[in-house]
C-alpha atoms as a PDB file:
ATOM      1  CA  UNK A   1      84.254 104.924 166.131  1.00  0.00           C
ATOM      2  CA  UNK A   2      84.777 103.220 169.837  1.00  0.00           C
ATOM      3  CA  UNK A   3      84.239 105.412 172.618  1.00  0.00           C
ATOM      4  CA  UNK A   4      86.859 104.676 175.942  1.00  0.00           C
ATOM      5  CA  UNK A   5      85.357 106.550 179.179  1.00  0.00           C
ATOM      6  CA  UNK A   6      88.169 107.338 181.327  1.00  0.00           C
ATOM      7  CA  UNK A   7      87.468 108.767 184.665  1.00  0.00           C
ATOM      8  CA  UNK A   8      89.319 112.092 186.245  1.00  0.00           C
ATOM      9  CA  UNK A   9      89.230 112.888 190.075  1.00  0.00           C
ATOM     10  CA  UNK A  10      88.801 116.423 190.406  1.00  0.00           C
ATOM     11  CA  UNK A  11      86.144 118.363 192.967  1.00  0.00           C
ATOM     12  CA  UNK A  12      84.143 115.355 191.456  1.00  0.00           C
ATOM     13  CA  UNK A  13      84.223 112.865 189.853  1.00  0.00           C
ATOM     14  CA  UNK A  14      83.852 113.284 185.886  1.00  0.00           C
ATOM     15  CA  UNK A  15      83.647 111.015 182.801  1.00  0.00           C
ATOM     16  CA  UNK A  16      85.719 112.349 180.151  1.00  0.00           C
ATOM     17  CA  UNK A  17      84.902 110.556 176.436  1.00  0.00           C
ATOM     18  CA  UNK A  18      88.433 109.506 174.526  1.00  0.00           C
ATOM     19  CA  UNK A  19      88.003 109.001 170.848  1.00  0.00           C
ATOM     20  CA  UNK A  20      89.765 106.122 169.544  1.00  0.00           C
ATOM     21  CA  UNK A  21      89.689 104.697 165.673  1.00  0.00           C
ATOM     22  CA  UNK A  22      88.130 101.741 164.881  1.00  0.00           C
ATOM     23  CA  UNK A  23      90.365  98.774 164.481  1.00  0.00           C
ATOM     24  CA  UNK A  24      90.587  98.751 159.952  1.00  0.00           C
ATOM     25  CA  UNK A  25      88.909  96.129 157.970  1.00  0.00           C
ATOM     26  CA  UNK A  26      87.825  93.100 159.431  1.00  0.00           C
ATOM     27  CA  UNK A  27      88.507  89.513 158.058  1.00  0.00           C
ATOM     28  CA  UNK A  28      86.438  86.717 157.884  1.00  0.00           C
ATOM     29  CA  UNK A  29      86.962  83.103 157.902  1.00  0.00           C
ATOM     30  CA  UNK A  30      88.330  82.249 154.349  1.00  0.00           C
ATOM     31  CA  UNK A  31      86.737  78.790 154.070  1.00  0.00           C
ATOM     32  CA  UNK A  32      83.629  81.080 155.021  1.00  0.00           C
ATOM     33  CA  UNK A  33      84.404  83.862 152.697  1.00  0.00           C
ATOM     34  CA  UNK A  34      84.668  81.783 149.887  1.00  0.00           C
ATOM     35  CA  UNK A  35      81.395  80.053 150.703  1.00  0.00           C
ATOM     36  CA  UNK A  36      79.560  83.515 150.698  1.00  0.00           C
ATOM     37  CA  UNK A  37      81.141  84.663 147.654  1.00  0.00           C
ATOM     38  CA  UNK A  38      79.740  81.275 146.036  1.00  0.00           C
ATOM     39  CA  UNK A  39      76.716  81.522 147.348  1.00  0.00           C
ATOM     40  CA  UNK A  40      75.971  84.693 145.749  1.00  0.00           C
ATOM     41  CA  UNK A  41      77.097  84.338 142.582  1.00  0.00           C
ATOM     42  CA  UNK A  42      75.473  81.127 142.426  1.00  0.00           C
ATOM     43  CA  UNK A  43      72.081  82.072 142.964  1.00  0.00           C
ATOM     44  CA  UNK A  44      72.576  85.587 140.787  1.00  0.00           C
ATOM     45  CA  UNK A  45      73.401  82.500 137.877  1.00  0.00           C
ATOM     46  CA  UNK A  46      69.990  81.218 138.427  1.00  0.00           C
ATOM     47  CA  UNK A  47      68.450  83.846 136.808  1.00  0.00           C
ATOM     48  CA  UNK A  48      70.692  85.642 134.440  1.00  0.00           C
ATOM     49  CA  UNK A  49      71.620  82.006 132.728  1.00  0.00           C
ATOM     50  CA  UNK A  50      68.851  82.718 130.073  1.00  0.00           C
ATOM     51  CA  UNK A  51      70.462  85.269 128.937  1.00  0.00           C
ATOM     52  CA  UNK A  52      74.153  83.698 129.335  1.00  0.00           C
ATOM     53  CA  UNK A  53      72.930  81.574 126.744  1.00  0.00           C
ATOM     54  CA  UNK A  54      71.721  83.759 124.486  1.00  0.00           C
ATOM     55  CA  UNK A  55      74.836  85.623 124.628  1.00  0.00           C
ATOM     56  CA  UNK A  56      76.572  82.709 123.646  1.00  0.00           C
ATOM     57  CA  UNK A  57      74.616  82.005 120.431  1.00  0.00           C
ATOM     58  CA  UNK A  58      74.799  85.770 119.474  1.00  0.00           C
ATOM     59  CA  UNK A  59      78.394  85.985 119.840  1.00  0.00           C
ATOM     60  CA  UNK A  60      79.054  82.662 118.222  1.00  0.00           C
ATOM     61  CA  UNK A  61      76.871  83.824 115.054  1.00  0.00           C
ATOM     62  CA  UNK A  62      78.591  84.714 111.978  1.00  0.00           C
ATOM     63  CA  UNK A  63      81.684  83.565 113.060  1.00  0.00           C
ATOM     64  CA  UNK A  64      84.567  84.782 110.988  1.00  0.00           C
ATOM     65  CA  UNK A  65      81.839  85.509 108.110  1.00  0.00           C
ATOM     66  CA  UNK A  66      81.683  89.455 107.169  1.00  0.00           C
ATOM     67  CA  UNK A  67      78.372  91.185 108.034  1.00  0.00           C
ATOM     68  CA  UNK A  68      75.326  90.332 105.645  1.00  0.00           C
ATOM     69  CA  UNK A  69      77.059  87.226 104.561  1.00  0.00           C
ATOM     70  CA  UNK A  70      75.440  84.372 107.067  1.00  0.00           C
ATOM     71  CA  UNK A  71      71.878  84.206 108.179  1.00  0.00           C
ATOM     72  CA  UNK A  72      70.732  85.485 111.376  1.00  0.00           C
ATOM     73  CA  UNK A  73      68.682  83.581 113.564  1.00  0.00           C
ATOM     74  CA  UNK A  74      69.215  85.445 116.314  1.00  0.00           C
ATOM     75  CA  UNK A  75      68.296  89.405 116.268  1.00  0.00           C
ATOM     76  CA  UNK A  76      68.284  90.882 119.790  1.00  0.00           C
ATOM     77  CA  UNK A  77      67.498  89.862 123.395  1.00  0.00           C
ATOM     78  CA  UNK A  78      63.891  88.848 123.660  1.00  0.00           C
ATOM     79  CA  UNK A  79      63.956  87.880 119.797  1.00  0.00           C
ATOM     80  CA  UNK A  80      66.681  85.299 120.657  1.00  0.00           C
ATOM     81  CA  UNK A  81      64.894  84.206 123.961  1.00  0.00           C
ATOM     82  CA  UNK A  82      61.550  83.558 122.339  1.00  0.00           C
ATOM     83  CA  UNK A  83      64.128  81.352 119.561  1.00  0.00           C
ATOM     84  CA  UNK A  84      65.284  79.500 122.197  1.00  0.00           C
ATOM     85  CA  UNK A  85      62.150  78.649 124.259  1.00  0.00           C
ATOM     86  CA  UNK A  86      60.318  77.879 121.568  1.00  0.00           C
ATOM     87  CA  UNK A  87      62.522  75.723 119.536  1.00  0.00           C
ATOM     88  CA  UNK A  88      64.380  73.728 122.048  1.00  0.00           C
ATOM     89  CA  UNK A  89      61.772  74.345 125.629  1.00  0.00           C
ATOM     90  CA  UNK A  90      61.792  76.265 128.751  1.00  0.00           C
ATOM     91  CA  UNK A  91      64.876  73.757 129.461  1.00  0.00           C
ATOM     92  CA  UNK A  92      66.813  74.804 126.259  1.00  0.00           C
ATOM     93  CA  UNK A  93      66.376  78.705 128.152  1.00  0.00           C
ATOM     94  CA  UNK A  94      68.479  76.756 131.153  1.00  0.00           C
ATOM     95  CA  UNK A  95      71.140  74.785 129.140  1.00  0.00           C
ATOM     96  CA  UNK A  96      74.521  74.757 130.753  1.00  0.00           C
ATOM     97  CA  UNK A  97      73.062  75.767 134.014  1.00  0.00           C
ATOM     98  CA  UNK A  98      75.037  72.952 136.128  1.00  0.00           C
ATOM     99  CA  UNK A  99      78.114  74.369 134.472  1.00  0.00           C
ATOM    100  CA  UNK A 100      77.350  77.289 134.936  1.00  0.00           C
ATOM    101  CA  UNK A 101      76.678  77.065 138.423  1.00  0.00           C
ATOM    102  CA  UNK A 102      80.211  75.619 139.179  1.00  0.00           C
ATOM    103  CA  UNK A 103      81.993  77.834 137.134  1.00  0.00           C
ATOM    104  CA  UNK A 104      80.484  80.589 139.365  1.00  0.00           C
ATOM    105  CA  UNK A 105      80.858  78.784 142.760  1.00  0.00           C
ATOM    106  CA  UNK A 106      84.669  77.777 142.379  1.00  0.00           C
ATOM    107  CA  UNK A 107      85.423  81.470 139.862  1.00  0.00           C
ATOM    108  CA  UNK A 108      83.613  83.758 142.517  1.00  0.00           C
ATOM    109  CA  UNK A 109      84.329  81.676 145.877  1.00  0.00           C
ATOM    110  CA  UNK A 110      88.422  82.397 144.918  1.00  0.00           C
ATOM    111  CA  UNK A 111      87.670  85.722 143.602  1.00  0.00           C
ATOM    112  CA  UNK A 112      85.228  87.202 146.118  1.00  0.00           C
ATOM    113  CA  UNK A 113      87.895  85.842 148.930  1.00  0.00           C
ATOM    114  CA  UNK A 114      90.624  86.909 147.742  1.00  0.00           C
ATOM    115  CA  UNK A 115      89.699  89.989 147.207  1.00  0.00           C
ATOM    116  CA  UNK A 116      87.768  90.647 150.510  1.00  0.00           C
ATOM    117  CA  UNK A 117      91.244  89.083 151.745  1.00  0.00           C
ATOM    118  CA  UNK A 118      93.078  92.066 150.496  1.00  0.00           C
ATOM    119  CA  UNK A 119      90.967  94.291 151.540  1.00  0.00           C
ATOM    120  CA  UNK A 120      91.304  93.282 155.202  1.00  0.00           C
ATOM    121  CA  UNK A 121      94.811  92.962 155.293  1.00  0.00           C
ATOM    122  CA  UNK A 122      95.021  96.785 153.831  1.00  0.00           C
ATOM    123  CA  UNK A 123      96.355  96.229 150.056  1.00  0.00           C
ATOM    124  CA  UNK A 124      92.964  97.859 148.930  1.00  0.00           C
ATOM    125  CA  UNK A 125      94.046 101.196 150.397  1.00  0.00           C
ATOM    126  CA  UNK A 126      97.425 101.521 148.461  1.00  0.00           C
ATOM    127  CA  UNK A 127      97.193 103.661 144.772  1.00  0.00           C
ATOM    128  CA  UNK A 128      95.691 101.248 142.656  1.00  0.00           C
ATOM    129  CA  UNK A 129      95.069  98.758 145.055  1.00  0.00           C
ATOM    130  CA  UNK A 130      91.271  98.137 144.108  1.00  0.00           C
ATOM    131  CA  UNK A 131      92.147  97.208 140.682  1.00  0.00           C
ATOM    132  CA  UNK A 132      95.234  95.411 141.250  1.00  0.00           C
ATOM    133  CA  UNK A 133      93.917  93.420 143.911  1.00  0.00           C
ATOM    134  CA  UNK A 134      90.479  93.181 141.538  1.00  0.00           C
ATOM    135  CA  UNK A 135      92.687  91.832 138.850  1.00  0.00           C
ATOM    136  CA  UNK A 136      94.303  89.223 140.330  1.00  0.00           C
ATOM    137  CA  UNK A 137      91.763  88.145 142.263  1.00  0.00           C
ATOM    138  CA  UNK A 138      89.931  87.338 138.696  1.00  0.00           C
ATOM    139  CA  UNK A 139      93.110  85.942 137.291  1.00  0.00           C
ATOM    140  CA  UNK A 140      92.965  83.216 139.824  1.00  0.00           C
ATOM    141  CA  UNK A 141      89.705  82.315 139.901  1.00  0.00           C
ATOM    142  CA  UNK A 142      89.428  82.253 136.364  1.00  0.00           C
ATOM    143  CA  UNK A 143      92.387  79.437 135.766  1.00  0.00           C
ATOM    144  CA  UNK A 144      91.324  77.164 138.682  1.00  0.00           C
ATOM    145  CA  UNK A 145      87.723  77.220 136.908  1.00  0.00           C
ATOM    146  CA  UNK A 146      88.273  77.116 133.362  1.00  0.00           C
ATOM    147  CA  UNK A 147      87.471  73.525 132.748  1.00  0.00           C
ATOM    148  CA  UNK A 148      83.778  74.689 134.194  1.00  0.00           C
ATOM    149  CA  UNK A 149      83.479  77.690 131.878  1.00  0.00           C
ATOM    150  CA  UNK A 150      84.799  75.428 128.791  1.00  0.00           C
ATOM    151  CA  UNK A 151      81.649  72.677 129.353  1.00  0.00           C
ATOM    152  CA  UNK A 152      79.203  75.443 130.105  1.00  0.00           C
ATOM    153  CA  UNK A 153      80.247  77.365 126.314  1.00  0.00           C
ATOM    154  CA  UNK A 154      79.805  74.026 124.995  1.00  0.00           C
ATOM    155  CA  UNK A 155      76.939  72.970 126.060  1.00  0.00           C
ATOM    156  CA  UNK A 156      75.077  76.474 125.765  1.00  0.00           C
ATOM    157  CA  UNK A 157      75.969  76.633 121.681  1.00  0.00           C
ATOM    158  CA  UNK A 158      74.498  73.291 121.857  1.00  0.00           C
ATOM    159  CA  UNK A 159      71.134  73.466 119.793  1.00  0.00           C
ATOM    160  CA  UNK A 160      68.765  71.841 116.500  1.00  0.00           C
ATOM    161  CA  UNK A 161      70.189  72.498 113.574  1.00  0.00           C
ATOM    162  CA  UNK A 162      67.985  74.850 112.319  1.00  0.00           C
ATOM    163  CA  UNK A 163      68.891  77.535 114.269  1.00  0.00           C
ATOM    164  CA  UNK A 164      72.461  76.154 115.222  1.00  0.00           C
ATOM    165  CA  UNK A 165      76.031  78.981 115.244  1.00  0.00           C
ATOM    166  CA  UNK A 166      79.151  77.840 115.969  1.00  0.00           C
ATOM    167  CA  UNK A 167      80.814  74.549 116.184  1.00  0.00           C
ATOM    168  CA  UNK A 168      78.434  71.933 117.720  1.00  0.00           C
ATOM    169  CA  UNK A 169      80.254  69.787 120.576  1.00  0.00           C
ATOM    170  CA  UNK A 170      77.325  67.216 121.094  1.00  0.00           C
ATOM    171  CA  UNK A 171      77.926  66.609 124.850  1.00  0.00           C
ATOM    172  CA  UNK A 172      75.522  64.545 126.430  1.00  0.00           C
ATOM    173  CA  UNK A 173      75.767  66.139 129.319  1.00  0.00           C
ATOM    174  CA  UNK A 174      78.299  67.973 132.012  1.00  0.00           C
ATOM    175  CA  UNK A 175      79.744  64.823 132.978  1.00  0.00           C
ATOM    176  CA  UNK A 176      79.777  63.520 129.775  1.00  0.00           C
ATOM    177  CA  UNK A 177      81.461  66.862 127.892  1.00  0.00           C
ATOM    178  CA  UNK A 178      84.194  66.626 130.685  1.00  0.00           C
ATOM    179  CA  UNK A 179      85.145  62.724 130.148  1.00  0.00           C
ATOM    180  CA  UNK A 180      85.191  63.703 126.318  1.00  0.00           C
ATOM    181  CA  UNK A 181      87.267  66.633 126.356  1.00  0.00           C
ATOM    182  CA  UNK A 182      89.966  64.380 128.518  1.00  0.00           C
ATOM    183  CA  UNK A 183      89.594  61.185 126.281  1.00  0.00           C
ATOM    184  CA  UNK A 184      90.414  63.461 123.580  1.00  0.00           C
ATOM    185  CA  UNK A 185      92.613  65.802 124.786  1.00  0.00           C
ATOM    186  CA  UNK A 186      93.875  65.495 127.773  1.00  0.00           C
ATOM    187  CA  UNK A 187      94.052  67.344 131.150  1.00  0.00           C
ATOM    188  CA  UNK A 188      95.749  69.787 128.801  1.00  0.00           C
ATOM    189  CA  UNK A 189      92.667  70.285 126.985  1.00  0.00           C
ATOM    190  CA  UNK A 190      90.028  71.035 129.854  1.00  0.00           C
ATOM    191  CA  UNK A 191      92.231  74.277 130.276  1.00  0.00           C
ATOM    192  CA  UNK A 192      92.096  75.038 126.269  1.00  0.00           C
ATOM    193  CA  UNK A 193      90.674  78.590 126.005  1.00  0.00           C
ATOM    194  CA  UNK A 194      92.304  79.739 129.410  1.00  0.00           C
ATOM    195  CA  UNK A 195      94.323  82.233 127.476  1.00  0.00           C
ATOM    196  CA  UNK A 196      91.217  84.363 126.536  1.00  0.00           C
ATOM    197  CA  UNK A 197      89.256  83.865 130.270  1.00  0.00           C
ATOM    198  CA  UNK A 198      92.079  85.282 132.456  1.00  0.00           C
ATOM    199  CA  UNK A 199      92.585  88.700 130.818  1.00  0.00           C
ATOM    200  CA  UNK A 200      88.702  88.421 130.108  1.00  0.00           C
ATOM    201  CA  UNK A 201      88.090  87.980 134.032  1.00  0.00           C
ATOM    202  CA  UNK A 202      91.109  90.337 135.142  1.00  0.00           C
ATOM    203  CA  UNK A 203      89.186  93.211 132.964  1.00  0.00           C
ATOM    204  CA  UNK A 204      85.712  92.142 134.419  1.00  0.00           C
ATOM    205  CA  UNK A 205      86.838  91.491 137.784  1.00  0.00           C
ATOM    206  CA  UNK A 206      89.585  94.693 138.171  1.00  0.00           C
ATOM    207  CA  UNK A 207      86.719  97.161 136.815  1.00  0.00           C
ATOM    208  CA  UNK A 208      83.692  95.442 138.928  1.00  0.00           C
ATOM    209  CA  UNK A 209      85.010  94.915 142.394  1.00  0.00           C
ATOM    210  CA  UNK A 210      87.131  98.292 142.233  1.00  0.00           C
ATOM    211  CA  UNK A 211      84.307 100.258 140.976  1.00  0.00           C
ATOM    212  CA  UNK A 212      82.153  98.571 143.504  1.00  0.00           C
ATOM    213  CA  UNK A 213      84.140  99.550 146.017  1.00  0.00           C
ATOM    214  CA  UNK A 214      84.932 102.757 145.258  1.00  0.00           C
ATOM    215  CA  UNK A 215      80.862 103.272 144.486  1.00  0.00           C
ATOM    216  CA  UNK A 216      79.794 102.378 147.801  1.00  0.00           C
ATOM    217  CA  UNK A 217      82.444 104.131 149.785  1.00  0.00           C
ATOM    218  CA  UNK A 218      81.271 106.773 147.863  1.00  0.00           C
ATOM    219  CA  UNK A 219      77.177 106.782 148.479  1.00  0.00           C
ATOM    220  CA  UNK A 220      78.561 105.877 152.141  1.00  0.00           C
ATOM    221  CA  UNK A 221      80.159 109.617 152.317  1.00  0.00           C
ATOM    222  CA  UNK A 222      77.325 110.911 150.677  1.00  0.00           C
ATOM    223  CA  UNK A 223      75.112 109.509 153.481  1.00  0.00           C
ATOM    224  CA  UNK A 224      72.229 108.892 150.288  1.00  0.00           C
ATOM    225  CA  UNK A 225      70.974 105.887 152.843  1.00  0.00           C
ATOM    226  CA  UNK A 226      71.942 104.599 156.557  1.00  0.00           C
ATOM    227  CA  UNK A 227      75.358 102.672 156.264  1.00  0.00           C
ATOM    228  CA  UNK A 228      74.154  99.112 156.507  1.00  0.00           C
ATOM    229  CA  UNK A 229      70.921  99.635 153.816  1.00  0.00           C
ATOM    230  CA  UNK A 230      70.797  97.084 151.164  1.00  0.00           C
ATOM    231  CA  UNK A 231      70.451 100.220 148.989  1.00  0.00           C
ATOM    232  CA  UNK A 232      74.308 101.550 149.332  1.00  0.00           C
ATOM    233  CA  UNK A 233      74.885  98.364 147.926  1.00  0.00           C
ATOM    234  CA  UNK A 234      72.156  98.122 145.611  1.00  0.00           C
ATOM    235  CA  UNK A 235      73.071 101.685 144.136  1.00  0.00           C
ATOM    236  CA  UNK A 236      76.948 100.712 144.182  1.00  0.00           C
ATOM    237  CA  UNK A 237      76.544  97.226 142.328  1.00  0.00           C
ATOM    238  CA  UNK A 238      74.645  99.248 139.639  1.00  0.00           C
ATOM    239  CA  UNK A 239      77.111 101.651 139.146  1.00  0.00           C
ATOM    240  CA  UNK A 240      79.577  98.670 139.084  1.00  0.00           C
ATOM    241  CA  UNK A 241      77.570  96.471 136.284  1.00  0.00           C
ATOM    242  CA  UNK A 242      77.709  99.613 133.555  1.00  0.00           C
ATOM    243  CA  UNK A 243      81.559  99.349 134.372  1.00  0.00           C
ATOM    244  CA  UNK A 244      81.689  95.870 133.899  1.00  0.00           C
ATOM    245  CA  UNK A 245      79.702  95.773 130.720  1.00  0.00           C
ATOM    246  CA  UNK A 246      81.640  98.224 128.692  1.00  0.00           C
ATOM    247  CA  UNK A 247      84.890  97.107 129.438  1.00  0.00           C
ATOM    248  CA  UNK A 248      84.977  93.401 129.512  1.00  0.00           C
ATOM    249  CA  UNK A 249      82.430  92.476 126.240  1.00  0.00           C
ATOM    250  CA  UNK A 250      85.521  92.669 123.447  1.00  0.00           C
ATOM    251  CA  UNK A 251      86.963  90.265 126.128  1.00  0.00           C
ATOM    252  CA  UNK A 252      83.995  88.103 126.467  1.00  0.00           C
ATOM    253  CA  UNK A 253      83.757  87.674 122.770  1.00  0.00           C
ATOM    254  CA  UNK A 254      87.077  86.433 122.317  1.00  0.00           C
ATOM    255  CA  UNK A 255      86.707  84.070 125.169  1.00  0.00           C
ATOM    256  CA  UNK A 256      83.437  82.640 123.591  1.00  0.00           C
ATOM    257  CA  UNK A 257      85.235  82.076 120.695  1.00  0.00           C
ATOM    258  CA  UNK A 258      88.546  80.489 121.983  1.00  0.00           C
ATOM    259  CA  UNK A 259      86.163  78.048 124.183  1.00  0.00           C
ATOM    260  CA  UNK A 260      84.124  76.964 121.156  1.00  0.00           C
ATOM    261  CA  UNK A 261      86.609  75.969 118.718  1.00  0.00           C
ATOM    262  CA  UNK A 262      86.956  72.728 117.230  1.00  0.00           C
ATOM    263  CA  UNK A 263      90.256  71.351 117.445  1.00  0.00           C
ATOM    264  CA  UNK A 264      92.269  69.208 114.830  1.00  0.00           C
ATOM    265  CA  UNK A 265      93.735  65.711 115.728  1.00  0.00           C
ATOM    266  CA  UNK A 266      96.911  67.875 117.381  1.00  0.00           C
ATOM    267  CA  UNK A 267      94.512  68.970 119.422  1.00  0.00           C
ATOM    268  CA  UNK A 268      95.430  72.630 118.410  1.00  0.00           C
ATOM    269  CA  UNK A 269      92.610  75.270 117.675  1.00  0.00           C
ATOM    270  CA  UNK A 270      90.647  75.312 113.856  1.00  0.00           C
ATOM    271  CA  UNK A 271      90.152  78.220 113.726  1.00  0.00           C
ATOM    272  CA  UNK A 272      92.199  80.651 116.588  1.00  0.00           C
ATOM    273  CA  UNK A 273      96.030  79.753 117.961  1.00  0.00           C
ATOM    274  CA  UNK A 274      95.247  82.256 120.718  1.00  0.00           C
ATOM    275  CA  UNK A 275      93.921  85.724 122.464  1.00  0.00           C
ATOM    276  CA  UNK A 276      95.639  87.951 119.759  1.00  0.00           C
ATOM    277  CA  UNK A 277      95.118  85.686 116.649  1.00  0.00           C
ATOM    278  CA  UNK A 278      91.463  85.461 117.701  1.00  0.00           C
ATOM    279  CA  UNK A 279      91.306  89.466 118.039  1.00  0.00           C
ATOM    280  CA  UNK A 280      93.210  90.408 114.983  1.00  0.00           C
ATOM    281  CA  UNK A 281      90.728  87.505 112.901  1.00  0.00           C
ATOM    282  CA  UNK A 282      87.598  88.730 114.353  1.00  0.00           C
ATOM    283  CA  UNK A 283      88.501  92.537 113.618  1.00  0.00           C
ATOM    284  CA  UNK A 284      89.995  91.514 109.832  1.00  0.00           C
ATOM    285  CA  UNK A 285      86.475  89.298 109.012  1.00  0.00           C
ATOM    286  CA  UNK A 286      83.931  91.356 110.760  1.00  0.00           C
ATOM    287  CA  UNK A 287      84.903  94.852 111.446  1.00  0.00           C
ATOM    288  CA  UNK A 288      85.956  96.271 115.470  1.00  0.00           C
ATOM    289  CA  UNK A 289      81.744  95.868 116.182  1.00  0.00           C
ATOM    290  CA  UNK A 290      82.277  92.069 115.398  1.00  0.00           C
ATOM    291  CA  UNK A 291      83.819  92.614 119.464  1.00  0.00           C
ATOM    292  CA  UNK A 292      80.900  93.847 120.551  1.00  0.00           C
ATOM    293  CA  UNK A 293      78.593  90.909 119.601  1.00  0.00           C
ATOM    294  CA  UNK A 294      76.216  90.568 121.774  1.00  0.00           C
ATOM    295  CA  UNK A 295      76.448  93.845 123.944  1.00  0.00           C
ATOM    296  CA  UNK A 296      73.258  93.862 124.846  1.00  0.00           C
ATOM    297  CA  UNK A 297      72.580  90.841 126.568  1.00  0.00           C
ATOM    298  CA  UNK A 298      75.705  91.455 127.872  1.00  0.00           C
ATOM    299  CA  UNK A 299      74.249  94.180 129.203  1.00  0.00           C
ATOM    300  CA  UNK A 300      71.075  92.822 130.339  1.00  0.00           C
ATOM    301  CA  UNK A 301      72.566  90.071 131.672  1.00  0.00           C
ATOM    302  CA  UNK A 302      75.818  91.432 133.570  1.00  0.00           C
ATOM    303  CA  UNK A 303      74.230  94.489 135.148  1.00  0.00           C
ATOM    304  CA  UNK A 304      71.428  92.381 136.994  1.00  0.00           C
ATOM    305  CA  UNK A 305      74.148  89.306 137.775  1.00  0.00           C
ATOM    306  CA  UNK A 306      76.147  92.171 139.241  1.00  0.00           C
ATOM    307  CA  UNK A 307      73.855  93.522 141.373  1.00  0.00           C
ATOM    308  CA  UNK A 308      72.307  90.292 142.745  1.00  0.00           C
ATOM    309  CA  UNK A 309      75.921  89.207 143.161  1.00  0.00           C
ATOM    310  CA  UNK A 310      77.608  92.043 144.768  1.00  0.00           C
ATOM    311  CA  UNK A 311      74.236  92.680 146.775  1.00  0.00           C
ATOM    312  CA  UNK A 312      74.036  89.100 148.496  1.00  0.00           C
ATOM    313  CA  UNK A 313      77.454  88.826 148.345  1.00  0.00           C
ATOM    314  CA  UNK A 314      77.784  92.055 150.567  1.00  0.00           C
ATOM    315  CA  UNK A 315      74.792  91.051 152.703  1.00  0.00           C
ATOM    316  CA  UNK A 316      75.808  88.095 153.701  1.00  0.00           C
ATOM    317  CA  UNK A 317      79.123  89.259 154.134  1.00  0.00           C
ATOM    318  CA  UNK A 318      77.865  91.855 156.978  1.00  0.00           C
ATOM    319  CA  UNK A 319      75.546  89.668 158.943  1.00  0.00           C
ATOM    320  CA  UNK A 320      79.064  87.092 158.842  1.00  0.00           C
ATOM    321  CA  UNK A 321      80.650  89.686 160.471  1.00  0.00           C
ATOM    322  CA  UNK A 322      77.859  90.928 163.211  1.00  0.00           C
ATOM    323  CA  UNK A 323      77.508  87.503 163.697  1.00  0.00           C
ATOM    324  CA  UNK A 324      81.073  86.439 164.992  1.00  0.00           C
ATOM    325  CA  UNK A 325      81.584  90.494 166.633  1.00  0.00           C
END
């Protein structure tokens, strides 16, 4: 709330406070917003990566192949983590990571920006604004950085043999992965899989940043901790990665999948020709669960990269604006 003073001449003279409302949601920079919103989700990636990767493998295993037909390598979180580290390194625990890190820089910059974009120019406060503008928001970040997300499943199936799932790619490296998927298929084919990460990101996104949103208005009204604590948004991102989790990991399975896929010399998918041939195969071969491979480090890894994210995100996002008002 601003406070005007206006002054009445009476006997003498008085100061009369006038109430006025404070001017609505305040926009920053977009260059700068996106920036932030890189920033934060980049250095969440940092440390949740470990645990992208083993999501990868544990959604990748027993592909197609009913339950108690394959062998498991992989058996839970810190059973597939101690797999990884010890058969392929500490580095193996990191694959993908440069990826990784550009996926979430170019997905998160547009996303983040966008949204806070909305939310400044007052599309947030319509009925269903939060999740509209959420969903979109993910939409478009998740085309424009597809090719990222494509290398990054790629290179994190990547393993020995003896505890390999899925199809093995045999990239060399980032660079390398992206010059091969061109040479072989195309620009085309850098954007195969796109069809499973947009509705998989509109899900993720339109839950997360609406549920974020309405979460911290929410311990804002409740006045749990002064306005501009780290812990509104601490509490809210929390709230925000249990959203996330349960809603987008059928999603996240399919996109694994779609990504992963060999593809024949029409450079059309082996094994899926899209989002719903993927979803009615997986549910035919290994039962509705087979969609919720890999909750757990879901889980374990979402809720943490949601709170880191949303946290800096919204703390750098605050000192932006004290800084230029």
């Amino acid at each position: 709330m601003i406070i005007e003073y206006t002054v009445t001449y009476m006997n003498s003279a008085s100061i009369t406070p006038v109430a006025r409302p404070s001017p609505g949601p305040r926009a920053l920079w977009p260059p700068l917003d996106f920036t932030l919103g890189a920033l934060a989700c980049c250095g969440a990636c940092v440390f949740t990566n470990p645990l992208e990767v083993v999501k990868t493998r544990l959604q990748l295993q027993g592909e197609l192949r009913a339950r108690g037909s394959y062998q498991r390598h992989y058996r839970g979180v810190l059973q597939a983590l101690w797999v990884v580290g010890s058969t392929d390194g500490l580095r193996g625990l990191q694959k993908g990571l440069t990826a990784a890190l550009l996926y979430q820089g170019l997905m998160n910059g547009v996303r983040l920006g966008f949204y806070s974009y909305t939310e400044a120019v007052g599309l947030t406060d319509a009925p269903g604004g939060s999740l509209i503008s959420g969903a979109a928001a993910g939409a478009l970040g998740a085309f424009i950085a597809s090719p990222a997300y494509l290398v990054k499943t790629h290179l994190q199936a990547q393993t020995v043999a003896v505890i390999a799932v899925g199809h093995q790619h045999n990239h060399q490296g980032v660079l390398s992965a992206f010059m091969s998927i061109y040479r072989r298929e195309g620009v085309t084919g850098l954007w195969r899989g796109v069809n499973g990460a947009v509705p998989r990101v509109m899900v993720g996104s339109a839950s997360q940043l609406a549920t974020f949103s309405s979460a911290k208005d929410w311990v804002t009204r409740a006045q749990w901790f002064d306005p501009h604590s780290c812990l509104t948004a601490l509490t809210a991102a929390m709230i925000s990665g249990v959203a996330v989790t349960i809603t987008m990991t059928p999603f996240d399975v399919i996109s694994t999948r779609l990504y992963n896929q060999p593809v024949d010399e029409f450079k059309r998918g082996r094994l899926y020709c899209g989002f719903v041939d993927c979803l009615m195969k997986v549910c035919a071969t290994e039962g509705i669960m087979g969609l919720y491979k890999g909750m757990t480090p879901v889980f374990v890894r979402l809720a943490p990269h949601t709170v880191l994210s949303m946290l800096i995100w919204d703390v750098l996002r605050q000192r932006a604006l004290l800084y230029r008002h």
